[in-house]
C-alpha atoms as a PDB file:
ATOM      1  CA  UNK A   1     -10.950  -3.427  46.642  1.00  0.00           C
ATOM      2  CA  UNK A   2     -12.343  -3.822  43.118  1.00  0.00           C
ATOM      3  CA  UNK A   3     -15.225  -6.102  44.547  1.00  0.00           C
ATOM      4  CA  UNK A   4     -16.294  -3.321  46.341  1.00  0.00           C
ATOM      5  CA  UNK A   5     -17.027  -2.627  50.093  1.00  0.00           C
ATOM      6  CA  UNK A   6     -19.912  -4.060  50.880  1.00  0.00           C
ATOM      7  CA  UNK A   7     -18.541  -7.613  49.316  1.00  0.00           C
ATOM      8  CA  UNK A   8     -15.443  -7.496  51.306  1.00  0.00           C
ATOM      9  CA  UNK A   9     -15.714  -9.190  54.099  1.00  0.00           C
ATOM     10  CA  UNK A  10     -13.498  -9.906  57.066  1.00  0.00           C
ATOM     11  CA  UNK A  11     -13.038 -13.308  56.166  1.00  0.00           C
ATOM     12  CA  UNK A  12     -12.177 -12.628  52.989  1.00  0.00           C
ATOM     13  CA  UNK A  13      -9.365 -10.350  54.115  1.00  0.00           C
ATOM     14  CA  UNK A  14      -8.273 -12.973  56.196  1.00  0.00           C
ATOM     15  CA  UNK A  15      -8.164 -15.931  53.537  1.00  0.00           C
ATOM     16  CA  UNK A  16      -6.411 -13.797  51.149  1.00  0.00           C
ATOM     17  CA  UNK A  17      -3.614 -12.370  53.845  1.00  0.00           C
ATOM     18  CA  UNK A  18      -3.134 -15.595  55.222  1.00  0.00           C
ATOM     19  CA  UNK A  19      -3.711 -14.747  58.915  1.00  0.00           C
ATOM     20  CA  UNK A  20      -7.114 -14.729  61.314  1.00  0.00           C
ATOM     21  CA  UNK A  21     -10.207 -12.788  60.962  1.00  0.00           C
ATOM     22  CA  UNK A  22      -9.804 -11.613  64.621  1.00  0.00           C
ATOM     23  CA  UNK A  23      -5.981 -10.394  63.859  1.00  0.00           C
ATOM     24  CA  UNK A  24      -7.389  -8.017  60.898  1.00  0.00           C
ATOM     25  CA  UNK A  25     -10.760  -7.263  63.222  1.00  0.00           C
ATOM     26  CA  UNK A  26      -7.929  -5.431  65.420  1.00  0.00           C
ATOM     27  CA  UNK A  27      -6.414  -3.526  62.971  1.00  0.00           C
ATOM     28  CA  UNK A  28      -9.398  -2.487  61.157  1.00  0.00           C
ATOM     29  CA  UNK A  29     -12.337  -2.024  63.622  1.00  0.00           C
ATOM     30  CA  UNK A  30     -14.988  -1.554  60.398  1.00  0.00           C
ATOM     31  CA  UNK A  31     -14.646  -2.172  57.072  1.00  0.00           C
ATOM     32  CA  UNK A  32     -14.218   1.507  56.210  1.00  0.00           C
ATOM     33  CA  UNK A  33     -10.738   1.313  57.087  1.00  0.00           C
ATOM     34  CA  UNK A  34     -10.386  -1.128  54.216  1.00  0.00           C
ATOM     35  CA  UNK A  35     -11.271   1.378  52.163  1.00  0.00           C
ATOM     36  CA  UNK A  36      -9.143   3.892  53.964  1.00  0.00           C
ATOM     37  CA  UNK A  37      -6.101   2.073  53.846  1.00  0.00           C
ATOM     38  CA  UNK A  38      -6.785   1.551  49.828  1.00  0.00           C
ATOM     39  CA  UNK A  39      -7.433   5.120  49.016  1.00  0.00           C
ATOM     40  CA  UNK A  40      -4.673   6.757  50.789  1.00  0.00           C
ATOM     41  CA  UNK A  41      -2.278   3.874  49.183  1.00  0.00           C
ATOM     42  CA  UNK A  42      -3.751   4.718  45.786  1.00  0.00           C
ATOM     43  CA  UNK A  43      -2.715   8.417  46.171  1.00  0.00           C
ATOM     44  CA  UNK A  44       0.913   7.749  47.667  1.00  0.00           C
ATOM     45  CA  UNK A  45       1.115   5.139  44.220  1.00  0.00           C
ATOM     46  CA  UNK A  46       0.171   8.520  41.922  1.00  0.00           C
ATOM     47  CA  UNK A  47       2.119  10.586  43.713  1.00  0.00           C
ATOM     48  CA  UNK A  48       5.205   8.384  43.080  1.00  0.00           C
ATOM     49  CA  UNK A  49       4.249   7.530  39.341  1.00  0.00           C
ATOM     50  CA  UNK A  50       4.390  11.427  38.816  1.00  0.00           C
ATOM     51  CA  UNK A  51       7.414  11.738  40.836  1.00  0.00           C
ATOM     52  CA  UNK A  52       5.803  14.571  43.066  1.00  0.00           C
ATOM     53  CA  UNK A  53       8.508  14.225  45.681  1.00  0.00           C
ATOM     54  CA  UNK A  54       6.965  16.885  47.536  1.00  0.00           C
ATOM     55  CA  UNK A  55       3.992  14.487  48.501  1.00  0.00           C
ATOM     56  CA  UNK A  56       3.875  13.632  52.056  1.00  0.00           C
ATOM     57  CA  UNK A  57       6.365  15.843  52.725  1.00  0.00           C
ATOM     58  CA  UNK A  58       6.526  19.244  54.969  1.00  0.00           C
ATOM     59  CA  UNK A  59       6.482  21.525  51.701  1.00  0.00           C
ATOM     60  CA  UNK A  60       3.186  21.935  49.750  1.00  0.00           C
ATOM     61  CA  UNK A  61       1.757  20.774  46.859  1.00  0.00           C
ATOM     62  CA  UNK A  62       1.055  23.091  44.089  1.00  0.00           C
ATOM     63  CA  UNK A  63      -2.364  23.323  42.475  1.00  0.00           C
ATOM     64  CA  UNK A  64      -1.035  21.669  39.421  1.00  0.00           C
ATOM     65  CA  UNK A  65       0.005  18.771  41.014  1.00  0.00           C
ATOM     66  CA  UNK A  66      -2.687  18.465  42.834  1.00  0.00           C
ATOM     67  CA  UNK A  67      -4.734  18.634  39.672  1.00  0.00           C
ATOM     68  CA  UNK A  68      -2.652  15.984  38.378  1.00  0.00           C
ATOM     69  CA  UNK A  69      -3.507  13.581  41.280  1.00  0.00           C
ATOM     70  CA  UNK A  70      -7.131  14.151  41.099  1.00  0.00           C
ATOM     71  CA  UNK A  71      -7.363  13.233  37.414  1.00  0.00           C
ATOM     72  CA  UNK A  72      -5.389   9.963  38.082  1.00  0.00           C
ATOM     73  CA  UNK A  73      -7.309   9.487  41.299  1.00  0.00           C
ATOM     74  CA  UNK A  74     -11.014  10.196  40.483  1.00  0.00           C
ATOM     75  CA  UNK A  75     -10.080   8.760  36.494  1.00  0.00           C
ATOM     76  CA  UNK A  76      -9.393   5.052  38.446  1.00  0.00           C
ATOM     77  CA  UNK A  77     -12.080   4.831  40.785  1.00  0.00           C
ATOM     78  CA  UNK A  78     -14.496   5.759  37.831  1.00  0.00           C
ATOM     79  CA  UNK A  79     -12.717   3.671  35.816  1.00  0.00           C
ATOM     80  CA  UNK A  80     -14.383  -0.034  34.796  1.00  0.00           C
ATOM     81  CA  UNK A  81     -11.555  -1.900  35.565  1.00  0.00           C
ATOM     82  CA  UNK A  82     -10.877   0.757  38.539  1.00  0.00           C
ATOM     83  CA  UNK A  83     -12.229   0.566  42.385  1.00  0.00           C
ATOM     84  CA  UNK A  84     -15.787   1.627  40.834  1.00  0.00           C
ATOM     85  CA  UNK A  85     -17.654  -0.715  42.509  1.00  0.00           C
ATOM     86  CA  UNK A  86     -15.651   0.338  45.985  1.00  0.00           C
ATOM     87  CA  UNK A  87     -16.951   4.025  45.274  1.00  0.00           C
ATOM     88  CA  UNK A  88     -20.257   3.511  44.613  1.00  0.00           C
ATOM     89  CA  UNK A  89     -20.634   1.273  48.122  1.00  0.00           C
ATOM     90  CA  UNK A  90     -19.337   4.525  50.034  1.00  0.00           C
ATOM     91  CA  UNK A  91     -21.219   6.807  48.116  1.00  0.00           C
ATOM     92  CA  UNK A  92     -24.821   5.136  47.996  1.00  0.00           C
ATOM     93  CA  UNK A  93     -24.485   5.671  52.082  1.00  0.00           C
ATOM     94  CA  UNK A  94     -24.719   9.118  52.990  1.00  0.00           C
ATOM     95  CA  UNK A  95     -22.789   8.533  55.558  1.00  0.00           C
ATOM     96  CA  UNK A  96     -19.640   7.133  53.894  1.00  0.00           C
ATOM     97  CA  UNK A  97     -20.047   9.317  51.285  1.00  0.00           C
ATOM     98  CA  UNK A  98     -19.477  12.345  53.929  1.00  0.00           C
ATOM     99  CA  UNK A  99     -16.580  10.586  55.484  1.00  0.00           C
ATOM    100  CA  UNK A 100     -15.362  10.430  52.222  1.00  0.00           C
ATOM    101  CA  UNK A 101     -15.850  13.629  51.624  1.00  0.00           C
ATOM    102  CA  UNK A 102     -14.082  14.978  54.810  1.00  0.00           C
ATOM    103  CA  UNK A 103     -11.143  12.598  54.075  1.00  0.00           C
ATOM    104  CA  UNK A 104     -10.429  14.393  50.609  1.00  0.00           C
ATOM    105  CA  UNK A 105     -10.831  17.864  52.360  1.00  0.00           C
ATOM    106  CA  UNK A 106      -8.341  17.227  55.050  1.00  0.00           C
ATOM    107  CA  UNK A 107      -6.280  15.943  51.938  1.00  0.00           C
ATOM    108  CA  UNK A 108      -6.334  19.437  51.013  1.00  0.00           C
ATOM    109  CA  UNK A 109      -5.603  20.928  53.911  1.00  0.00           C
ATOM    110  CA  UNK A 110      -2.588  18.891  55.009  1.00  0.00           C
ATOM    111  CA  UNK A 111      -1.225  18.841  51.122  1.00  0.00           C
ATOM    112  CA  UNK A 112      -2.483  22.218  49.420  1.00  0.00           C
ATOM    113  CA  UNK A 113      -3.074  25.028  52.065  1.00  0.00           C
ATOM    114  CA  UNK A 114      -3.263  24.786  55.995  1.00  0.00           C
ATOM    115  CA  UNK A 115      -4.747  28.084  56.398  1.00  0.00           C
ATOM    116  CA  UNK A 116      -8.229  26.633  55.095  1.00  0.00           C
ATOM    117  CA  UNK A 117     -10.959  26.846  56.764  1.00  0.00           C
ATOM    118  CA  UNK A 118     -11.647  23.397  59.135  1.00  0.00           C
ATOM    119  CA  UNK A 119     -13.918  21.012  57.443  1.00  0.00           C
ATOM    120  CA  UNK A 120     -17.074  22.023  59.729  1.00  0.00           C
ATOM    121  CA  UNK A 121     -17.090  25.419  58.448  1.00  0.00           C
ATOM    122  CA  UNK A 122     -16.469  24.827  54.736  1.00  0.00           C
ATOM    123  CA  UNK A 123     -18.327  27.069  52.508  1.00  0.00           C
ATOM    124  CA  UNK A 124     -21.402  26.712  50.692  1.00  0.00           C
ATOM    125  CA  UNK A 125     -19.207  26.767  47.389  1.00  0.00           C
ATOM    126  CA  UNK A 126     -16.837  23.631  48.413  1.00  0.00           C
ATOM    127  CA  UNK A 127     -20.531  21.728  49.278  1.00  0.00           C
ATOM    128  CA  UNK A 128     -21.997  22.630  46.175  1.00  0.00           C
ATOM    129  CA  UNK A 129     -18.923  21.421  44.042  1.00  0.00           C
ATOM    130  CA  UNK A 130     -17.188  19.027  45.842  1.00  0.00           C
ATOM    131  CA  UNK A 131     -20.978  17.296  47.332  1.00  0.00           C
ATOM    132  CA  UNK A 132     -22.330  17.924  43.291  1.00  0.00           C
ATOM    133  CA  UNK A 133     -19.959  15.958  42.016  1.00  0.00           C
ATOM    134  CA  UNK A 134     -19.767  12.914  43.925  1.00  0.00           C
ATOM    135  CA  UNK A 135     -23.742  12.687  43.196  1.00  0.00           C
ATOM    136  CA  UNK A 136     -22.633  13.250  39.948  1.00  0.00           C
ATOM    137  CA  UNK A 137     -20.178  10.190  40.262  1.00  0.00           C
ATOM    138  CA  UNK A 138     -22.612   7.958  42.081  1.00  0.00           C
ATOM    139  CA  UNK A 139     -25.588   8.550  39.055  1.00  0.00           C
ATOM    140  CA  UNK A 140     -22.427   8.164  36.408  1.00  0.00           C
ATOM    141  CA  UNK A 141     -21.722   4.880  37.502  1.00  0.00           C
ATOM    142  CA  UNK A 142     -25.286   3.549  38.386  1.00  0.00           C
ATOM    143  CA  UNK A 143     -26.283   4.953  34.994  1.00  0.00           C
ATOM    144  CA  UNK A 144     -23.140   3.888  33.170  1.00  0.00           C
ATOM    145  CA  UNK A 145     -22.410   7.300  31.512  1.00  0.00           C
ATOM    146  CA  UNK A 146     -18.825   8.954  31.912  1.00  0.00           C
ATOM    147  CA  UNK A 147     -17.540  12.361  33.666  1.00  0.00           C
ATOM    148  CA  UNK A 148     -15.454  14.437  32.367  1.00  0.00           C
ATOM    149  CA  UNK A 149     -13.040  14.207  35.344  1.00  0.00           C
ATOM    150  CA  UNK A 150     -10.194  17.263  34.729  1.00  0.00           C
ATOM    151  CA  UNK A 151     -12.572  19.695  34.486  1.00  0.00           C
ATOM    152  CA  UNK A 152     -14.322  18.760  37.663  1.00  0.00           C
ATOM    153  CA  UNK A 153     -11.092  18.402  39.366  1.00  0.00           C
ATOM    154  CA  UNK A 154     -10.584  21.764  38.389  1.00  0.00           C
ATOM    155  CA  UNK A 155     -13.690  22.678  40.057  1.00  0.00           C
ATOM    156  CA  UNK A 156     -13.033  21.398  43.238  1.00  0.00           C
ATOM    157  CA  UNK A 157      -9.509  22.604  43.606  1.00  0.00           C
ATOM    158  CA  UNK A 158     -11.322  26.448  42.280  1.00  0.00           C
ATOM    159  CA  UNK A 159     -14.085  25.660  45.250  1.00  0.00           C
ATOM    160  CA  UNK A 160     -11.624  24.379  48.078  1.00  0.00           C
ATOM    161  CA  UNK A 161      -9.435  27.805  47.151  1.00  0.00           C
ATOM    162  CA  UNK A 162     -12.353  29.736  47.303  1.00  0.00           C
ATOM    163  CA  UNK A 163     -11.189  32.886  49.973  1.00  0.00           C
ATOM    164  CA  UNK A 164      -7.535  32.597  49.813  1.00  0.00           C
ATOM    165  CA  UNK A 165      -5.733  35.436  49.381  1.00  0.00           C
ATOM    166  CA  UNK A 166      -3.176  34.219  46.778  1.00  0.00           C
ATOM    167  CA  UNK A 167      -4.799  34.077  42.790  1.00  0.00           C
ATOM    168  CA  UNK A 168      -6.189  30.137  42.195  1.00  0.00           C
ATOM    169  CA  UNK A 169      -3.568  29.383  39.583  1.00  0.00           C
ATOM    170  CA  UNK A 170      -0.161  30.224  41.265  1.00  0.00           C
ATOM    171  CA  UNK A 171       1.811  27.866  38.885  1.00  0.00           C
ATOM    172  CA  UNK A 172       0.298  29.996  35.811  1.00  0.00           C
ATOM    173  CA  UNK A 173      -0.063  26.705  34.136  1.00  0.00           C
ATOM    174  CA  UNK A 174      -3.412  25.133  35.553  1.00  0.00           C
ATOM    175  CA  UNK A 175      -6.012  26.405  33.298  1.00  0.00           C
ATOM    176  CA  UNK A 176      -6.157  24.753  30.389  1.00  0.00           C
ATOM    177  CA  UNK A 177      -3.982  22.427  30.732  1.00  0.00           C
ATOM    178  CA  UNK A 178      -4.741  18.978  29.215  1.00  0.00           C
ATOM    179  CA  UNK A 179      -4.404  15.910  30.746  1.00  0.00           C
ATOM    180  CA  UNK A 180      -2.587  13.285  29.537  1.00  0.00           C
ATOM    181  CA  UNK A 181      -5.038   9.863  29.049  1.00  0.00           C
ATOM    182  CA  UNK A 182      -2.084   7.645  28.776  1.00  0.00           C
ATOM    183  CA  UNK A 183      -1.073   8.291  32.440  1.00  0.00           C
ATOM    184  CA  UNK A 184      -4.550   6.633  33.708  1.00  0.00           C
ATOM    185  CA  UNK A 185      -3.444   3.550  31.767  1.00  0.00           C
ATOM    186  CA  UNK A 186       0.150   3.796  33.320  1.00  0.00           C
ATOM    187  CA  UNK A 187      -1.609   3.566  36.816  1.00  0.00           C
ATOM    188  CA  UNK A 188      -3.677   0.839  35.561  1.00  0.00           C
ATOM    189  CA  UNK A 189      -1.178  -1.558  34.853  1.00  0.00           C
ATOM    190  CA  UNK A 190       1.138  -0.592  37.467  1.00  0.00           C
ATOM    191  CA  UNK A 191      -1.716  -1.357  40.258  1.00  0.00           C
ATOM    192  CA  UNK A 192      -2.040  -4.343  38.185  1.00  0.00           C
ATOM    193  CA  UNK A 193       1.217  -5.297  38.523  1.00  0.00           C
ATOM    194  CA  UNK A 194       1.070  -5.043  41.917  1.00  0.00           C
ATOM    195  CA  UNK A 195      -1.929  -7.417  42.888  1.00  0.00           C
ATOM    196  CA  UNK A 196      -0.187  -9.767  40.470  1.00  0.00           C
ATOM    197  CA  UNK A 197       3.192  -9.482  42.469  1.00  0.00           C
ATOM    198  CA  UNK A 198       1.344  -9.467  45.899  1.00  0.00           C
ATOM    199  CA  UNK A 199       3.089 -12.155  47.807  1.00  0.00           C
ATOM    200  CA  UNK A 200       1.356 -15.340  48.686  1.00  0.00           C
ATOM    201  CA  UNK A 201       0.613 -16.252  52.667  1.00  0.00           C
ATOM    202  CA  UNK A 202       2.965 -18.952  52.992  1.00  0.00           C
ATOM    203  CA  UNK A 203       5.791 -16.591  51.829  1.00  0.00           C
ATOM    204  CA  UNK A 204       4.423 -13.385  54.374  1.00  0.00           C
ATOM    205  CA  UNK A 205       4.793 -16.422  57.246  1.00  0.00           C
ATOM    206  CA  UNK A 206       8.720 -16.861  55.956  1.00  0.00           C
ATOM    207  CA  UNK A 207       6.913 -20.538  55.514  1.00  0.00           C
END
């Protein structure tokens, strides 16, 4: 998805998979999904580079890890050689963008804490951070000017705990914690490794 959204097409998906545009029209209905599909494979892939076995799974994540993910997650898709163009398609449409939006707040909610507040009712504090900063990443990248990404995932983990009962930092290690820049480069060339790896159409046939 490094082309972006609005350059993948259907056929395109089709050429490169090896099978018909009207066999990947069924399983993705609109292109969104592509994007779908990518994302959620792009956290499951940090997740298992950080060897949060507790991702996916019925126990929670703490805010730490969480952290963790988001500076990996956001750090890519920002990234040049990331998914930037992908991001910036979803969020120049306001409608995408919100979908987008919703997607990372159920993320929460499923991962972090079920007790949350549904995304309808979300508070004025998660829409100011959380809908600030992906303005914030749309100008960065049609600008060209860089984010500092841990402390604004910090932000939006603050915002989306915003009226829990338990203090934000449970693992006492959260603030101020620095991330480590080498892991983004990790993830870099293990995604790389894996379009590189992808199998070819002939050999997904058993041809």
């Amino acid at each position: 998805m490094t082309r972006g959204l609005d350059a993948t097409s259907y056929q395109l998906v089709a050429d490169e998979a090896g099978i018909s545009r009207a066999l990947v029209q069924h399983y993705y209905p609109r292109k969104m999904d592509f994007a779908v599909e990518y994302l959620n494979g792009l956290l499951s892939t940090i997740a298992d580079m950080l060897g949060i076995a507790e991702y996916g799974a019925p126990s929670r994540l703490s805010y730490l890890d969480a952290h963790r993910i988001g500076c990996l997650y956001y750090g890519y898709l920002l990234s040049k050689d990331g998914a930037r163009l992908l991001l910036y398609d979803m969020l120049k449409d306001r409608n995408l963008a919100d979908e987008l939006m919703r997607g990372h707040y159920e993320w929460g909610l499923e991962n972090l804490d079920p007790s949350r507040p549904k995304f309808e009712s979300r508070s004025q504090r998660v829409i100011e951070v959380w809908g600030g900063f992906y303005e914030l990443m749309y100008y960065s990248i049609k600008q060209d000017f860089e984010i500092d990404v841990p402390s604004k995932s910090f932000q939006i983990l603050e915002a989306f705990h915003d009226g829990a009962a338990e203090p934000f930092d449970p693992d006492g290690e959260l603030c101020g914690k620095p991330f480590d820049a080498y892991l983004l480069d990790e993830l870099k060339a293990r995604l790389a490794d894996a379009v590189n790896n992808r199998p070819k159409p002939d050999e997904k046939l058993g041809m």
